[in-house]
PDB file of N, CA and C in Angstrom:
ATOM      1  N   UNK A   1     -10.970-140.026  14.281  1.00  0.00           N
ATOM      2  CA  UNK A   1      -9.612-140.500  14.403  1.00  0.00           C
ATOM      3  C   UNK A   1      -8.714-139.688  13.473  1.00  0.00           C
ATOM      4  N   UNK A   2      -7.489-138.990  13.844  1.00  0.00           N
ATOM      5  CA  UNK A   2      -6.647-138.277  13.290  1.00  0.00           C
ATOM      6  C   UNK A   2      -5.748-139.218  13.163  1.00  0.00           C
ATOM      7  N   UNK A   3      -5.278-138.940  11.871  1.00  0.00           N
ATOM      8  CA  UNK A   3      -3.873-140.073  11.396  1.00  0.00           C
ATOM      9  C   UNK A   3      -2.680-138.733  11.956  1.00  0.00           C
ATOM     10  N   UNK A   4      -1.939-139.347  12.477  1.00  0.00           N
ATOM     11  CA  UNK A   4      -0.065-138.930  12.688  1.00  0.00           C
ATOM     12  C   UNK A   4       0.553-138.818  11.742  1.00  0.00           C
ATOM     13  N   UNK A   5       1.773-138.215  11.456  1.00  0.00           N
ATOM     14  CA  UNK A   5       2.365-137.969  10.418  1.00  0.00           C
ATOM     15  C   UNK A   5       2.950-139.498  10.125  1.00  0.00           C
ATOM     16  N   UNK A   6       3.563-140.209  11.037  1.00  0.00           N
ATOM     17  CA  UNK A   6       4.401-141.697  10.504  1.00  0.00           C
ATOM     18  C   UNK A   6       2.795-142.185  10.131  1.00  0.00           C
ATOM     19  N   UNK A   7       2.046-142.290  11.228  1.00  0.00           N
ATOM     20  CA  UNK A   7       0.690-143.626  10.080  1.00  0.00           C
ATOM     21  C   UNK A   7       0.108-143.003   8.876  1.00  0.00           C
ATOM     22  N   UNK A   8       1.012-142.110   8.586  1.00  0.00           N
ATOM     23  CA  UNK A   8       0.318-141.573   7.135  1.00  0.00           C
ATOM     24  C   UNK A   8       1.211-141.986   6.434  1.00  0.00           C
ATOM     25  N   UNK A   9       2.514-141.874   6.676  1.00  0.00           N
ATOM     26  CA  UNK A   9       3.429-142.311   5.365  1.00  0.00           C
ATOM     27  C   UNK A   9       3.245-144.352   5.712  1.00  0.00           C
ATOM     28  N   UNK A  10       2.646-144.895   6.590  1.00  0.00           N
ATOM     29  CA  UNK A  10       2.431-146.039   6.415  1.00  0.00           C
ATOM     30  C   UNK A  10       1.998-146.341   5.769  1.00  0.00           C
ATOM     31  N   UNK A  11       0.630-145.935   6.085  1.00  0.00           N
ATOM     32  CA  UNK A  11      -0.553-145.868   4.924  1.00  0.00           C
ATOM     33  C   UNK A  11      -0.661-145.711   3.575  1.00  0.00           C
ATOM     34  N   UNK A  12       0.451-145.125   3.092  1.00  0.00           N
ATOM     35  CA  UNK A  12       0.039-144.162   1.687  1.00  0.00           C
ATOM     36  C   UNK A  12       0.484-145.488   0.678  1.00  0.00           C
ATOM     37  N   UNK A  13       1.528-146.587   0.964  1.00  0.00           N
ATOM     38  CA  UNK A  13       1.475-147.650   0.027  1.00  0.00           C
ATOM     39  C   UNK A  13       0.142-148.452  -0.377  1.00  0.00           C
ATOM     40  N   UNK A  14      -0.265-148.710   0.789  1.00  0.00           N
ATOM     41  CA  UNK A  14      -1.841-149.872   0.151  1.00  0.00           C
ATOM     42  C   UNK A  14      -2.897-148.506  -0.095  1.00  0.00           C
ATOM     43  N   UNK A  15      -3.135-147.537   0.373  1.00  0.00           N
ATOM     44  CA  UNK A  15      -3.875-146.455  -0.468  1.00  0.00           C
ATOM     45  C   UNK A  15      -3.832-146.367  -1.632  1.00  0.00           C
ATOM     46  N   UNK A  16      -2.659-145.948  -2.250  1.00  0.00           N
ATOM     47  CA  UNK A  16      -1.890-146.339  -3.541  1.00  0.00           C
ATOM     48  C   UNK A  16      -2.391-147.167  -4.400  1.00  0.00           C
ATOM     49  N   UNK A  17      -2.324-148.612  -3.714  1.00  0.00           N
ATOM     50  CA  UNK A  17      -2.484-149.453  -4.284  1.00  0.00           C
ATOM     51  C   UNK A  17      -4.367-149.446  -4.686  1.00  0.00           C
ATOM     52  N   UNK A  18      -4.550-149.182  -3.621  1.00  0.00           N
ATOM     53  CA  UNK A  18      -6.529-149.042  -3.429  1.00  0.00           C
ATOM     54  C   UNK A  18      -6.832-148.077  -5.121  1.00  0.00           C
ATOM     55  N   UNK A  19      -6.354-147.141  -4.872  1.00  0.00           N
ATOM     56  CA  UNK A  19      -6.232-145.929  -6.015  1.00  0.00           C
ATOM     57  C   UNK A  19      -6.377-146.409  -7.318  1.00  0.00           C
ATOM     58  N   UNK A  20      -5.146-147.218  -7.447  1.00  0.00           N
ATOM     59  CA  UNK A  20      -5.113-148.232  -8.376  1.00  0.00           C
ATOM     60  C   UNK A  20      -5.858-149.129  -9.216  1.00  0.00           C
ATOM     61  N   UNK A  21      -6.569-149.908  -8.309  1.00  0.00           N
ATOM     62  CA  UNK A  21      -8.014-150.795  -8.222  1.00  0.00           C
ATOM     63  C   UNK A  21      -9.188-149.678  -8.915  1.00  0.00           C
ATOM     64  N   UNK A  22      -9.230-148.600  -8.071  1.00  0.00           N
ATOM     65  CA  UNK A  22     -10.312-147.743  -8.398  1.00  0.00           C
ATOM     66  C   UNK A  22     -10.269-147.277  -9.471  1.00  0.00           C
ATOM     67  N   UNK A  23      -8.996-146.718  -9.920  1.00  0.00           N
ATOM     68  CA  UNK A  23      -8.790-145.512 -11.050  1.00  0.00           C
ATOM     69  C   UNK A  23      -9.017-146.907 -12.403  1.00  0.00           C
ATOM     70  N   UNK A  24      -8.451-148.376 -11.910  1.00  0.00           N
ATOM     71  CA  UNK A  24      -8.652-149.121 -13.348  1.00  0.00           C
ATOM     72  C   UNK A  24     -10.183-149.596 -13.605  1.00  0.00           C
ATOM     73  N   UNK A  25     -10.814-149.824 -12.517  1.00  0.00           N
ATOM     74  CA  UNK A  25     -12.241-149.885 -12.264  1.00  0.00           C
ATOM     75  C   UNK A  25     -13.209-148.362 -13.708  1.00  0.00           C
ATOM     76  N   UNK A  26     -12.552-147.674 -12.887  1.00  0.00           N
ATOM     77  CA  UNK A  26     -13.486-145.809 -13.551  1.00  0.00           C
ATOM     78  C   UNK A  26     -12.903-145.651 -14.414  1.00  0.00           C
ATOM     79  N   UNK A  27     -11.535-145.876 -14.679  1.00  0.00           N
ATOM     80  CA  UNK A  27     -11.430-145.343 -16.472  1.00  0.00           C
ATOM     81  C   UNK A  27     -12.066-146.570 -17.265  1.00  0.00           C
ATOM     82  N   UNK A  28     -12.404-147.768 -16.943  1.00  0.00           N
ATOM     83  CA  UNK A  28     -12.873-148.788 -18.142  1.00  0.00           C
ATOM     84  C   UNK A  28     -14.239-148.593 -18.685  1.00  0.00           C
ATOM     85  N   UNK A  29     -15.150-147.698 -17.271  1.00  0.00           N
ATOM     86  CA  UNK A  29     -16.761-147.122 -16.801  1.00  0.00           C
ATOM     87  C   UNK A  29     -16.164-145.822 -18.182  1.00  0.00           C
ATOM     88  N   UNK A  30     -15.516-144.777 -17.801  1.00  0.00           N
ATOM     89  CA  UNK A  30     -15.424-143.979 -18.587  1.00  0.00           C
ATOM     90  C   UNK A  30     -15.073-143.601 -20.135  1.00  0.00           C
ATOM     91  N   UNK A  31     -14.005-144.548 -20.109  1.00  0.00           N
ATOM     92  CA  UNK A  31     -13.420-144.476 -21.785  1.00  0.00           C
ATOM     93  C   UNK A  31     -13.482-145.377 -21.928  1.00  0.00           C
ATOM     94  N   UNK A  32     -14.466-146.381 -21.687  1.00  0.00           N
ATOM     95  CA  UNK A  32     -14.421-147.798 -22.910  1.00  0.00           C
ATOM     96  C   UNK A  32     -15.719-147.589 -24.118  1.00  0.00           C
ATOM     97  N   UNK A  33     -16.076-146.041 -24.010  1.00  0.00           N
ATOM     98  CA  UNK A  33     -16.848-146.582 -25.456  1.00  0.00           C
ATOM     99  C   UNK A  33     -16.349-145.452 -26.545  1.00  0.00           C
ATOM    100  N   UNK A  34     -15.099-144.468 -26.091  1.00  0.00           N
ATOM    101  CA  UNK A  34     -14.157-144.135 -26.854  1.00  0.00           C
ATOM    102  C   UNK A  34     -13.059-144.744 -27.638  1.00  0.00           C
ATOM    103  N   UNK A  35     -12.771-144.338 -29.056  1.00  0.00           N
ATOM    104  CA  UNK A  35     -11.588-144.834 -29.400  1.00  0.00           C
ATOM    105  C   UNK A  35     -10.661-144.024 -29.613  1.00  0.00           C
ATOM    106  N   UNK A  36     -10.438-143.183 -28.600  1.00  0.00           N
ATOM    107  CA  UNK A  36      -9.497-142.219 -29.354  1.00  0.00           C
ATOM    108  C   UNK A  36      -7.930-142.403 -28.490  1.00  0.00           C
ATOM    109  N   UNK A  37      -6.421-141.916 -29.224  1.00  0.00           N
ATOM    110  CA  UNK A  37      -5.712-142.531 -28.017  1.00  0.00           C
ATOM    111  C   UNK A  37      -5.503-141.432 -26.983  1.00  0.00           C
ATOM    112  N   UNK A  38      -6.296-140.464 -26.782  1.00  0.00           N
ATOM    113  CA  UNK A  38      -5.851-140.130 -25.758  1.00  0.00           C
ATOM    114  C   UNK A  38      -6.440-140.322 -24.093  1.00  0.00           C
ATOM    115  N   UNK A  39      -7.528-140.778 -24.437  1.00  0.00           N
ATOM    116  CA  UNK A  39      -9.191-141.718 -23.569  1.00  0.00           C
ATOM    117  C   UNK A  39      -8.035-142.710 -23.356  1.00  0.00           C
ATOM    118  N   UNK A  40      -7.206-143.563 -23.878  1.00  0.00           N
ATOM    119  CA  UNK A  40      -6.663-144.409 -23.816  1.00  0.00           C
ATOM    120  C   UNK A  40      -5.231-144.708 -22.743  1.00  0.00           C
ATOM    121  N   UNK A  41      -4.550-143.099 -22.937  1.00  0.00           N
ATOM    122  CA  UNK A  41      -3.649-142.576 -22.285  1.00  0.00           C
ATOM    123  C   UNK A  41      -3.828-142.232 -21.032  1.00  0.00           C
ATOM    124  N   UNK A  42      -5.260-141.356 -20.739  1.00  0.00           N
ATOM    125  CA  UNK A  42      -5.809-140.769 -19.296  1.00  0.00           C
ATOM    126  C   UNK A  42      -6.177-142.072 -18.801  1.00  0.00           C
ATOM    127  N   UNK A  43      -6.257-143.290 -19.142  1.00  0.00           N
ATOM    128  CA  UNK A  43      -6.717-144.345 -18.259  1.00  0.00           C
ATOM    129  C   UNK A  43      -5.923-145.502 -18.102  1.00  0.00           C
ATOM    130  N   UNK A  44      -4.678-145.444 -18.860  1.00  0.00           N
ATOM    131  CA  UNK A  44      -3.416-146.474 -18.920  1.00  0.00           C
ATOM    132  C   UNK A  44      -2.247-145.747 -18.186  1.00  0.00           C
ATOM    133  N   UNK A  45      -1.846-144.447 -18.341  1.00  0.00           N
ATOM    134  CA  UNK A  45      -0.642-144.147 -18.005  1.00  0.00           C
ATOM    135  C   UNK A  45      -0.339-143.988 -16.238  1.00  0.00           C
ATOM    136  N   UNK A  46      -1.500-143.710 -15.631  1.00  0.00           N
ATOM    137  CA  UNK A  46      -1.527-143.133 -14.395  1.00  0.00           C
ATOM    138  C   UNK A  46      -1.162-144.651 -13.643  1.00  0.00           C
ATOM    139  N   UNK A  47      -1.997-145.977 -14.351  1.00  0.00           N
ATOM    140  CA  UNK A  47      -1.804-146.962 -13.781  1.00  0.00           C
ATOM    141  C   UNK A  47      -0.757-147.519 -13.922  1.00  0.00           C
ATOM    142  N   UNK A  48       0.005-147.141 -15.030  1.00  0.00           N
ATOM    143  CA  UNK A  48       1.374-147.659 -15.190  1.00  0.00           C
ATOM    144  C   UNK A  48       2.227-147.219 -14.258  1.00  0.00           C
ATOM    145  N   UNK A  49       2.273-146.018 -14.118  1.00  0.00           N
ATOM    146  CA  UNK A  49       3.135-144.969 -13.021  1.00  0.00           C
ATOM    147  C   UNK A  49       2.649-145.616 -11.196  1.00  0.00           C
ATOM    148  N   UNK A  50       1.760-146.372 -11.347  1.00  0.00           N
ATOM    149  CA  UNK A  50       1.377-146.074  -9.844  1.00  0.00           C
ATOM    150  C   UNK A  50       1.996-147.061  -8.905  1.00  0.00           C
ATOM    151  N   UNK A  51       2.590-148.529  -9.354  1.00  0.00           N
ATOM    152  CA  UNK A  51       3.146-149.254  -9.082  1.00  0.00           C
ATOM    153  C   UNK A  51       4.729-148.891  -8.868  1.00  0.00           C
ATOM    154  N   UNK A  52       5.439-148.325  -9.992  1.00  0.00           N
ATOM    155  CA  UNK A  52       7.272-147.658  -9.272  1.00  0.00           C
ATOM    156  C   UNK A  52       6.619-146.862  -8.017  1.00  0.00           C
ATOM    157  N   UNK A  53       5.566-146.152  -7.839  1.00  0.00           N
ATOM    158  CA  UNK A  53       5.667-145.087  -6.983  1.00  0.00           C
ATOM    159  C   UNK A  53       5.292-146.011  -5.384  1.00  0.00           C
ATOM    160  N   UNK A  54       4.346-147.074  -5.927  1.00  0.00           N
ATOM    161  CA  UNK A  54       4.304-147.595  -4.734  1.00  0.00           C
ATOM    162  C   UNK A  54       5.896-148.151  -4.219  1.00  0.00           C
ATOM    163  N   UNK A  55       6.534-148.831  -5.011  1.00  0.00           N
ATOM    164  CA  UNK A  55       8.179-149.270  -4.364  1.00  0.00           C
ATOM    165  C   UNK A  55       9.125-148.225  -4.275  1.00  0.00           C
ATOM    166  N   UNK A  56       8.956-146.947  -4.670  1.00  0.00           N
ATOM    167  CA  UNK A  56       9.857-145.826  -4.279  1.00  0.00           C
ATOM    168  C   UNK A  56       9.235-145.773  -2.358  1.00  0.00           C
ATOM    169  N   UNK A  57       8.122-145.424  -2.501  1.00  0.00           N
ATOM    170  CA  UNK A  57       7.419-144.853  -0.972  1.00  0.00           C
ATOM    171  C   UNK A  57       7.754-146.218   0.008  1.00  0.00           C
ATOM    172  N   UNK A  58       8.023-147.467  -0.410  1.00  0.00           N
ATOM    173  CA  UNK A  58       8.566-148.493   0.404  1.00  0.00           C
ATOM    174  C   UNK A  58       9.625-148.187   0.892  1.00  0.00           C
ATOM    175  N   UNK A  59      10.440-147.808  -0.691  1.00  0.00           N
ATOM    176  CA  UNK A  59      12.206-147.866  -0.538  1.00  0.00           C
ATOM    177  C   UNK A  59      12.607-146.360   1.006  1.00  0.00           C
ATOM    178  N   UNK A  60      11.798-145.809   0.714  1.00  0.00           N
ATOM    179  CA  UNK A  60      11.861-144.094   1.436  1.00  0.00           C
ATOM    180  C   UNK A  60      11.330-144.806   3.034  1.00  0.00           C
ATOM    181  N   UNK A  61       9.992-145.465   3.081  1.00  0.00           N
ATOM    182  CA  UNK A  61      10.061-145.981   4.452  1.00  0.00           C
ATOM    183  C   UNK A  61      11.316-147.052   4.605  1.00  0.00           C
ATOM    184  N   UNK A  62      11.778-147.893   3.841  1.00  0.00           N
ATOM    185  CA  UNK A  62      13.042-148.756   4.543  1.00  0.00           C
ATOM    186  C   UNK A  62      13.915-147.678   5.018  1.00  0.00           C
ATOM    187  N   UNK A  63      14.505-146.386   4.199  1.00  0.00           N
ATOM    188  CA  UNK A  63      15.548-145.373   4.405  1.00  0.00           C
ATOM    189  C   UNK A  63      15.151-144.567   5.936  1.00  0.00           C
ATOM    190  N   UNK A  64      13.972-144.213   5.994  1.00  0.00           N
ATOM    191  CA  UNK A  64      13.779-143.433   7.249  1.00  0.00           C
ATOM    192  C   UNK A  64      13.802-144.366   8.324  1.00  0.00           C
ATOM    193  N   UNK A  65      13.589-145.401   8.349  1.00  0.00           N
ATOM    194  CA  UNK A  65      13.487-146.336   9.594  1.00  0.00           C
ATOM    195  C   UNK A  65      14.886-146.833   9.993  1.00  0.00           C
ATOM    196  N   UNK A  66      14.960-146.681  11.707  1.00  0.00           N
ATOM    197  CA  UNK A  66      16.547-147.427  12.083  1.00  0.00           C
ATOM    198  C   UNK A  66      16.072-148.476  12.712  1.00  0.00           C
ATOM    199  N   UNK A  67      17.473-148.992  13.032  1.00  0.00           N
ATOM    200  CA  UNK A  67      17.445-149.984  13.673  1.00  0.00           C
ATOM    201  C   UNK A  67      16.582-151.796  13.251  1.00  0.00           C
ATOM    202  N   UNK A  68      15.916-152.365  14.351  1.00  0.00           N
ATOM    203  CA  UNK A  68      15.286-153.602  13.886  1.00  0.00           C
ATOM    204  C   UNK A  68      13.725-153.024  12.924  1.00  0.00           C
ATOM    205  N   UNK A  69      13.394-151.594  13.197  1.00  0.00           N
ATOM    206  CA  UNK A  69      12.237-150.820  12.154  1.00  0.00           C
ATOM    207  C   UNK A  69      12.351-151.049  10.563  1.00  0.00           C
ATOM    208  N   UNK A  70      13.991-151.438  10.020  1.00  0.00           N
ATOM    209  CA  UNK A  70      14.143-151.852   8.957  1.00  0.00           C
ATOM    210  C   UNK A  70      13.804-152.668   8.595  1.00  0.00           C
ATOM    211  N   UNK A  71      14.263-153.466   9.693  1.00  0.00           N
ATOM    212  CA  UNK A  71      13.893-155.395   8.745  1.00  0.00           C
ATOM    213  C   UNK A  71      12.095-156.018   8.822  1.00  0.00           C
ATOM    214  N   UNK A  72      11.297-154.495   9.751  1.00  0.00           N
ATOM    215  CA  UNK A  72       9.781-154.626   9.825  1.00  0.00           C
ATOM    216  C   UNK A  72       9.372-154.141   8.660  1.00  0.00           C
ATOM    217  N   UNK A  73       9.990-152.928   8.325  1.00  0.00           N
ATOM    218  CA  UNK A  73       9.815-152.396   7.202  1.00  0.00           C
ATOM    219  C   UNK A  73      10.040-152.982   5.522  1.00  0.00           C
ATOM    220  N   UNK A  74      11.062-153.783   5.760  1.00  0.00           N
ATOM    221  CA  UNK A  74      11.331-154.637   4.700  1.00  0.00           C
ATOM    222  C   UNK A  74      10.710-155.553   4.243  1.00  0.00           C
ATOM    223  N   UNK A  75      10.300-156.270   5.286  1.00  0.00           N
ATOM    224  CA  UNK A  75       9.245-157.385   5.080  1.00  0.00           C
ATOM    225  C   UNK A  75       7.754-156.977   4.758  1.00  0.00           C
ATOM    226  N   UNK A  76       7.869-155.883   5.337  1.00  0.00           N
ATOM    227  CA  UNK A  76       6.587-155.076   4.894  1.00  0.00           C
ATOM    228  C   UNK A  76       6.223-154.745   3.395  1.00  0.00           C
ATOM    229  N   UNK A  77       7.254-154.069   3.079  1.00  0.00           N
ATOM    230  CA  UNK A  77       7.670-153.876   1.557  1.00  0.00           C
ATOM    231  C   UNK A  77       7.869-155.245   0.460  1.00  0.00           C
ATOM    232  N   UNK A  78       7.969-156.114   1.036  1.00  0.00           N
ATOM    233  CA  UNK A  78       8.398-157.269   0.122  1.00  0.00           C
ATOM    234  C   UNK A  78       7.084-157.688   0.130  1.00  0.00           C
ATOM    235  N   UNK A  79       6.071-158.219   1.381  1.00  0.00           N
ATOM    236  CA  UNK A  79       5.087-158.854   1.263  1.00  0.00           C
ATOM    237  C   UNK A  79       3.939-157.806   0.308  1.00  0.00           C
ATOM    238  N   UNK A  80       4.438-156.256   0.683  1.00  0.00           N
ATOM    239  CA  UNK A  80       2.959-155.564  -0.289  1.00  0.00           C
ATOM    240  C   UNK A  80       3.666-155.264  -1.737  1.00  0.00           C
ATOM    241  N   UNK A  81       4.675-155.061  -1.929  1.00  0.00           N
ATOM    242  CA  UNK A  81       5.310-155.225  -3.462  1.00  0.00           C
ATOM    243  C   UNK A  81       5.004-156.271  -4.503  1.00  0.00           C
ATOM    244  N   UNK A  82       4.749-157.399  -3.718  1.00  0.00           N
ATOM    245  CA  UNK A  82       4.628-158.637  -4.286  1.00  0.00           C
ATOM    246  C   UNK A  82       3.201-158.433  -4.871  1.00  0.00           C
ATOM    247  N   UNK A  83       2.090-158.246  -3.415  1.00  0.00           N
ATOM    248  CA  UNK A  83       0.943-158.235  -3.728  1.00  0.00           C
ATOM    249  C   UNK A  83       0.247-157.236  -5.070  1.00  0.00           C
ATOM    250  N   UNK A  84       0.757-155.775  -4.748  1.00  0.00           N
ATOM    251  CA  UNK A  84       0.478-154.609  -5.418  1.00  0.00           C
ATOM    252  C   UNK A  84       0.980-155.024  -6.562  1.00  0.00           C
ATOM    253  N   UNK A  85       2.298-156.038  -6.927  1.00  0.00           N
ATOM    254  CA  UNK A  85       1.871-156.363  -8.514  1.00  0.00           C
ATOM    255  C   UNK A  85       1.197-157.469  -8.918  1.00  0.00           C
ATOM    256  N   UNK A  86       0.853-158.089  -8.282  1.00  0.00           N
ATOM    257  CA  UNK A  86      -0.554-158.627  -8.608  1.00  0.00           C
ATOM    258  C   UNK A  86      -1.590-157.687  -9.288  1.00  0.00           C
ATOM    259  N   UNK A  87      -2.038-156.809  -8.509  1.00  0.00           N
ATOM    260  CA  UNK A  87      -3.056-156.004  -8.827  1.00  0.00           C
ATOM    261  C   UNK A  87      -2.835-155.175  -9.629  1.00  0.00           C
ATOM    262  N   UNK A  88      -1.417-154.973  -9.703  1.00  0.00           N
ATOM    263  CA  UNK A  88      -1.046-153.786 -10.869  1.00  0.00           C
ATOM    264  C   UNK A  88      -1.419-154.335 -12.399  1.00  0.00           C
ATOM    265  N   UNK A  89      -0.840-155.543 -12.266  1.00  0.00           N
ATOM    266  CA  UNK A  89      -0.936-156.462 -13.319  1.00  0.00           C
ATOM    267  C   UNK A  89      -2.447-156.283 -14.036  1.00  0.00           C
ATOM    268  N   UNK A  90      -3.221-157.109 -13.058  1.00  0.00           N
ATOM    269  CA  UNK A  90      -4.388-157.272 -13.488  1.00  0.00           C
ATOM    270  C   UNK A  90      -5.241-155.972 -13.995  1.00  0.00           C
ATOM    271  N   UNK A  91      -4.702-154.384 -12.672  1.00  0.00           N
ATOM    272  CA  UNK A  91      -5.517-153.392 -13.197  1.00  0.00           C
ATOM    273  C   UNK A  91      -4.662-152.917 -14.782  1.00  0.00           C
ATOM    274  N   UNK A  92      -3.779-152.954 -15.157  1.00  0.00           N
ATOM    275  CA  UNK A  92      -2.964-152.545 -16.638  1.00  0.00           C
ATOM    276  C   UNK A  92      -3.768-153.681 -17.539  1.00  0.00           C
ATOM    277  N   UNK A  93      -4.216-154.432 -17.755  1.00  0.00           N
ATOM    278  CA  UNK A  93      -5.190-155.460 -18.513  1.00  0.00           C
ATOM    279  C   UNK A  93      -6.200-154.631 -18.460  1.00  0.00           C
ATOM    280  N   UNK A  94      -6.771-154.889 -17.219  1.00  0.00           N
ATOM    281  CA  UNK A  94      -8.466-154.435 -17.604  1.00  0.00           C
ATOM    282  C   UNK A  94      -8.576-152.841 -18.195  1.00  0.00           C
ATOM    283  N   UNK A  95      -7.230-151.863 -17.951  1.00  0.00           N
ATOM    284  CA  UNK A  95      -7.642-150.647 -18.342  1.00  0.00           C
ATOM    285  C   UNK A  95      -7.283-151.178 -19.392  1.00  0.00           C
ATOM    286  N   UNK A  96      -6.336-151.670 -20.372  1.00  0.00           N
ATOM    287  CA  UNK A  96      -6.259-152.318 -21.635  1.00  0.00           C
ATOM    288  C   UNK A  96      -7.105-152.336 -22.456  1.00  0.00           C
ATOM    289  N   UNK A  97      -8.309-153.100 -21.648  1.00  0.00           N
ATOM    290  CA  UNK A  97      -9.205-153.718 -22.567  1.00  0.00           C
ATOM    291  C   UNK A  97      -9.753-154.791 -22.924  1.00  0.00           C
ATOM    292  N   UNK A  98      -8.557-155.229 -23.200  1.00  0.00           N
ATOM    293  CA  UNK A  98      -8.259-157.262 -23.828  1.00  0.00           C
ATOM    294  C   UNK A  98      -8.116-157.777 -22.056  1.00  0.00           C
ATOM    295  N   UNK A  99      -9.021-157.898 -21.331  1.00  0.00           N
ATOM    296  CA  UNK A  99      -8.218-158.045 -20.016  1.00  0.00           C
ATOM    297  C   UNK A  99      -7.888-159.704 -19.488  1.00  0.00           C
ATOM    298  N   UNK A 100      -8.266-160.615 -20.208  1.00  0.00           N
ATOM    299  CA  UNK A 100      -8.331-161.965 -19.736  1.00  0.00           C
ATOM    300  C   UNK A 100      -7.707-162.859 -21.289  1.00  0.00           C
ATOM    301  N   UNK A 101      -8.161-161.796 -22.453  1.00  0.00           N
ATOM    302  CA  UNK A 101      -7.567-162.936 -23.525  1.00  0.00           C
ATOM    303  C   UNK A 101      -6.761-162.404 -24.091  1.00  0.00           C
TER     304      UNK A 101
END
């Protein structure tokens, strides 16, 4: 199955978000028995950044879409914005460290 150019820019928000999950998953595997801050930086900063980028790539699909494609698109964006900070949340904790207390 070949993705199209539009089901790719569909796609690329919950990918994103997947990325997310993963990258906070493997940096905690990788630099949690370092203390240094930059082990600290390669596994906090990317996750910090990855959440604006997911609501920019929303904001860019609401802009390219006309017509009633907006208000699909919007709702689209609101229901995975919401979700993706959920997960953003939780993955910025666990790369943290302290992730529950």
């Amino acid at each position: 199955m070949v993705l199209n150019s539009e089901q790719s820019r569909h796609i690329a928000p919950p990918m994103l978000t997947g990325l997310m999950v993963l990258w906070a998953l493997l940096s905690q595997l990788l630099f949690s028995d370092t203390h240094f801050a930059l082990s600290h930086a390669v596994g906090f900063y990317p996750v910090l950044l990855l959440f604006p980028v997911v609501v920019i790539l929303h904001g860019h699909l609401i802009w390219q879409a006309r017509g009633m494609d907006r208000l699909d698109q919007a709702v689209y964006a609101l229901i995975h914005s919401l979700l993706s900070f959920v997960v953003w949340t939780f993955s910025l904790m666990h790369v943290n460290g302290n992730s529950f207390s």
